[in-house]
Structure formats: structure tokens, C-alpha cells
C-alpha atoms as a PDB file:
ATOM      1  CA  UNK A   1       0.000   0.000   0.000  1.00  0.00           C
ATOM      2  CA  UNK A   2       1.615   3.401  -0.831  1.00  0.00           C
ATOM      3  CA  UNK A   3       0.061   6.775   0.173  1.00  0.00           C
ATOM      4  CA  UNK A   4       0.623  10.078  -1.549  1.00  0.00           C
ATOM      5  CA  UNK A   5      -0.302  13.314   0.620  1.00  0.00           C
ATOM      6  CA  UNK A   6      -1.057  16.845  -1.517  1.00  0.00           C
ATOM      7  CA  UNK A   7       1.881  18.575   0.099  1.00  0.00           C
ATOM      8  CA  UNK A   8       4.329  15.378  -0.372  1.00  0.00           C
ATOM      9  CA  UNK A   9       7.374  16.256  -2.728  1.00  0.00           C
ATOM     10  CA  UNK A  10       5.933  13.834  -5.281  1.00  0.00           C
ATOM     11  CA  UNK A  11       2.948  16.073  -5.733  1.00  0.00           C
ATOM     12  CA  UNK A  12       5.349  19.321  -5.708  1.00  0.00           C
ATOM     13  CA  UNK A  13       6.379  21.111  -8.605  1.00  0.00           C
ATOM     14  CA  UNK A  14      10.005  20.785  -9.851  1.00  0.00           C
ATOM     15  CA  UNK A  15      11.653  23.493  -7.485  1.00  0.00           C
ATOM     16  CA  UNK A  16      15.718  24.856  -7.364  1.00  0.00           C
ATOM     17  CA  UNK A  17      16.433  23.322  -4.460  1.00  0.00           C
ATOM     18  CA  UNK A  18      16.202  19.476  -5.757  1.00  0.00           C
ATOM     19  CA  UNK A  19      19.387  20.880  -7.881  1.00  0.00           C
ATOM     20  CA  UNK A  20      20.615  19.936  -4.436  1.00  0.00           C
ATOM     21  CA  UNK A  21      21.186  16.330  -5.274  1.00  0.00           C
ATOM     22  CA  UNK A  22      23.461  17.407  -8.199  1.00  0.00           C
ATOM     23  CA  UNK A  23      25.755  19.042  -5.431  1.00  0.00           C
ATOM     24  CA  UNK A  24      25.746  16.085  -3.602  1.00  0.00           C
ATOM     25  CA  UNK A  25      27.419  14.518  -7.012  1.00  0.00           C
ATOM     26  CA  UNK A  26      29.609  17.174  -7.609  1.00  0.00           C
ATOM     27  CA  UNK A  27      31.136  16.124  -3.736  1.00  0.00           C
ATOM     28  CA  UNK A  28      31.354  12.244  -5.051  1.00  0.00           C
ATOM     29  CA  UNK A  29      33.342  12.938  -7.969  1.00  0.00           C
ATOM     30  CA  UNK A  30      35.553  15.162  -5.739  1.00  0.00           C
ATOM     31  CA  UNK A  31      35.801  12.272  -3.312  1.00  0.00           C
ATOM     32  CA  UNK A  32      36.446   9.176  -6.261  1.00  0.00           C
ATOM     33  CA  UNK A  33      38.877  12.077  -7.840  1.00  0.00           C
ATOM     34  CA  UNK A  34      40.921  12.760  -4.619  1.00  0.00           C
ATOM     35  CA  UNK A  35      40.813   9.009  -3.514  1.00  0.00           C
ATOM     36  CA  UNK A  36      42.208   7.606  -7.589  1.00  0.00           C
ATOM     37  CA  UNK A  37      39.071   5.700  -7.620  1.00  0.00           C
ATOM     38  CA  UNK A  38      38.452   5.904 -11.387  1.00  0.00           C
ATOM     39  CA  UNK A  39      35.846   3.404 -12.087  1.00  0.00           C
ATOM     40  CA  UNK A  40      33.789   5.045  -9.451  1.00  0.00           C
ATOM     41  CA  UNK A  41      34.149   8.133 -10.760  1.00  0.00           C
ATOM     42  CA  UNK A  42      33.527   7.366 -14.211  1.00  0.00           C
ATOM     43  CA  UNK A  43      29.956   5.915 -12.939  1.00  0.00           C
ATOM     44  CA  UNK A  44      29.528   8.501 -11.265  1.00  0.00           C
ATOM     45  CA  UNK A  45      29.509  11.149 -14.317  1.00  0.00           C
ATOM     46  CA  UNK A  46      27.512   8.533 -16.040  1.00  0.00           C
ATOM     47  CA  UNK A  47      24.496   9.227 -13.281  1.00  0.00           C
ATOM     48  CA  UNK A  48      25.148  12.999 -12.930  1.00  0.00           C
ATOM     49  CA  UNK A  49      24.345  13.387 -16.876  1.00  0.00           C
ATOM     50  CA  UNK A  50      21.422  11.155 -16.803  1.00  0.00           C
ATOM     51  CA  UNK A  51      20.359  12.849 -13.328  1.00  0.00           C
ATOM     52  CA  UNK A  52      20.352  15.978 -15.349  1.00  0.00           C
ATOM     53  CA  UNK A  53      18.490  14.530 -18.578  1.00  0.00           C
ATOM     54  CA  UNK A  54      16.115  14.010 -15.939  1.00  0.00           C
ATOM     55  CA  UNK A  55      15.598  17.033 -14.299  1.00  0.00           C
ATOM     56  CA  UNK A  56      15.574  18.888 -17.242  1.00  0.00           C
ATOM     57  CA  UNK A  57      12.376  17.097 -18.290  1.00  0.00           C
ATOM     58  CA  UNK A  58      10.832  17.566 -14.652  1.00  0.00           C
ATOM     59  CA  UNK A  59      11.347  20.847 -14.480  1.00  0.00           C
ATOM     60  CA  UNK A  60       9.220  21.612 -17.500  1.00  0.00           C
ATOM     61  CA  UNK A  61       6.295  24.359 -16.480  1.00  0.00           C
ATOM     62  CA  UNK A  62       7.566  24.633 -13.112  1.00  0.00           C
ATOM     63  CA  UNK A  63       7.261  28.439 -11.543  1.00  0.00           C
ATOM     64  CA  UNK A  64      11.594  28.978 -12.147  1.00  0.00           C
ATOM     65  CA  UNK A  65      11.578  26.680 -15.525  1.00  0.00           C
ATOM     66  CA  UNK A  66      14.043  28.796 -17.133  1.00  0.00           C
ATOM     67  CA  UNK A  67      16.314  29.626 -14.271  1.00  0.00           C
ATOM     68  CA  UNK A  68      16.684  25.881 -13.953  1.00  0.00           C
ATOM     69  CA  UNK A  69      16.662  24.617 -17.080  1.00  0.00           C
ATOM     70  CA  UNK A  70      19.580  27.477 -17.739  1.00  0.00           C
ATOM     71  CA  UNK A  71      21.406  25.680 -14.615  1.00  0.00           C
ATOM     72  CA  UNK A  72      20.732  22.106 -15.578  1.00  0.00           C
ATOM     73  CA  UNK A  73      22.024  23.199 -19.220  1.00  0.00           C
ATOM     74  CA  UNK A  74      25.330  24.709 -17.749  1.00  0.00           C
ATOM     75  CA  UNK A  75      25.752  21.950 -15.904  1.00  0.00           C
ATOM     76  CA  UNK A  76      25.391  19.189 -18.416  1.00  0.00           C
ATOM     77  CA  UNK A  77      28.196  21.268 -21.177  1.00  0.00           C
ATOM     78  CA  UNK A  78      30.445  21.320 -18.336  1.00  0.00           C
ATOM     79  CA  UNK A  79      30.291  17.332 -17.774  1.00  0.00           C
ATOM     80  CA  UNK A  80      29.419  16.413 -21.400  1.00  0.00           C
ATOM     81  CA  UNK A  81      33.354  16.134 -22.112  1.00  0.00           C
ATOM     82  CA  UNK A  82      34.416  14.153 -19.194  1.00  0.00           C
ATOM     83  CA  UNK A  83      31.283  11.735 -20.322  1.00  0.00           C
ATOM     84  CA  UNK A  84      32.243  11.268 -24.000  1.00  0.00           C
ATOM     85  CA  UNK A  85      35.660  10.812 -22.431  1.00  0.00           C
ATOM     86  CA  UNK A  86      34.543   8.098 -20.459  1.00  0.00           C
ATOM     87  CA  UNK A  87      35.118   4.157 -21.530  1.00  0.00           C
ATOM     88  CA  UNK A  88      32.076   2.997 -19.763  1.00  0.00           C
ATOM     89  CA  UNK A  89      30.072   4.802 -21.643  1.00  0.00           C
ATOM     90  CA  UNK A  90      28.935   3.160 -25.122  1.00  0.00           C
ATOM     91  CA  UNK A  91      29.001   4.823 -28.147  1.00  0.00           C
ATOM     92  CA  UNK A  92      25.575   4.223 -28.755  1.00  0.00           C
ATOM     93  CA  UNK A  93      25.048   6.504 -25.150  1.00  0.00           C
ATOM     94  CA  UNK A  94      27.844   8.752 -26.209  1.00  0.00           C
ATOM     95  CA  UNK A  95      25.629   9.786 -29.774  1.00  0.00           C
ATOM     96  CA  UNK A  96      21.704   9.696 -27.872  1.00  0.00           C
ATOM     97  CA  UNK A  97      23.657  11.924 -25.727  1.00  0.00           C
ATOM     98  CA  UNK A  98      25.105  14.351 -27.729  1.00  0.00           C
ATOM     99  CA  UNK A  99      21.838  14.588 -29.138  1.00  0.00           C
ATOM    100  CA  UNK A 100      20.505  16.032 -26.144  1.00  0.00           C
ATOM    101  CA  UNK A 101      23.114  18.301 -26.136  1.00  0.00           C
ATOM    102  CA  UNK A 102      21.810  19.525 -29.363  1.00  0.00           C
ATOM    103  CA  UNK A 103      17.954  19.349 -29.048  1.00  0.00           C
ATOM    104  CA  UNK A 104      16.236  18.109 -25.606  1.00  0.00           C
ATOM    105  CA  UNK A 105      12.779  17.588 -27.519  1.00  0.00           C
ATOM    106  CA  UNK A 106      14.764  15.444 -30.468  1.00  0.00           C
ATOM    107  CA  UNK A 107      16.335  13.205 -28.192  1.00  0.00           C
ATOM    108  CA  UNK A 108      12.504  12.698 -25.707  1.00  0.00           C
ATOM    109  CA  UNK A 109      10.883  11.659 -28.866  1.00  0.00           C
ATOM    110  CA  UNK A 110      14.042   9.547 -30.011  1.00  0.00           C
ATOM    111  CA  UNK A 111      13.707   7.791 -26.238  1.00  0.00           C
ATOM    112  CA  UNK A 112       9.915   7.296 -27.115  1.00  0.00           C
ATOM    113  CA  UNK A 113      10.876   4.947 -30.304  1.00  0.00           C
ATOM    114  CA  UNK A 114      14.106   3.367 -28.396  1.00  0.00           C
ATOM    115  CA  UNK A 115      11.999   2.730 -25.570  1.00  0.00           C
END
């Protein structure tokens, strides 16, 4: 049995503040960067991009939708390189990626017909 209230944060709209989580990230890759723990990090920019793909899907019509789709944006260029860099990533990933990079509403509809 599972019970949803009105005010619970799965009824909420997509606010700033769940950019939290993305901090929280940004602290792990420090961590698996200081520590030489390379396989760790490189999962760990595979989740940050796809926590971003995401958010930036979430945050649609939400009362700051531009602010944070500007941040999520920002955020993704910045890791984009170290996740085409990465060798855990396939290529397949590394080109539905990219095309998210270039057009967020290409690459939903692409997901649609993967999917």
C-alpha cells in the first residue's frame, strides 16, 4: 500500500532546491577524484548526466523553468566532455547523448521509439 499526501514532494512542482542532489554529485566525484578511484568516478559522471536529462524534463512548467533549465544546461556542457571521455560509456550513449546536447525535444521523442 503506498500513500501520496497533496503537500508530499511527489505532488510538488520541480523546485531549485532538488538541484541539491546534483551538489551532492559534484562532492562524489571530488571524493572518487581525490581518492584515484576511477571506475567510481567514471559511474559517477555517467548518473550525474542522466540525473540531469532528468531534471531537465521535470522541471518543465515549473514556476523557475528557465532559471533551472539554464542551470541544468550549464551543468550538463560542463560534464558532457568528461562523459564522451569516459570508456564505460557506449558509443551508442555517447551519440543519444550528444543529441541532447543539441535538441532536448529530439532526443525525448528519439527515447519514445528506443523505448
Amino acid at each position: 500500500y503506498y500513500r501520496q499526501t497533496p503537500n508530499s514532494i511527489m505532488n510538488s512542482d520541480f523546485n531549485i532546491s532538488r538541484l541539491d542532489f546534483l551538489e551532492a554529485l559534484d562532492q562524489r566525484l571530488e571524493f572518487f577524484k581525490k581518492i584515484n578511484n576511477e571506475l567510481l568516478y567514471k559511474q559517477t559522471i555517467k548518473t550525474y548526466v542522466n540525473v540531469l536529462k532528468e531534471y531537465y524534463f521535470k522541471c518543465k512548467n515549473s514556476k523557475n523553468e528557465e532559471q533551472i533549465i539554464k542551470k541544468i544546461r550549464d551543468k550538463y556542457k560542463k560534464k558532457f566532455i568528461e562523459y564522451m571521455n569516459n570508456n564505460e560509456v557506449s558509443f551508442k550513449d555517447k551519440i543519444i547523448n550528444s543529441i541532447f546536447l543539441i535538441s532536448p525535444g529530439i532526443y525525448k521523442n528519439m527515447k519514445k521509439l528506443i523505448e
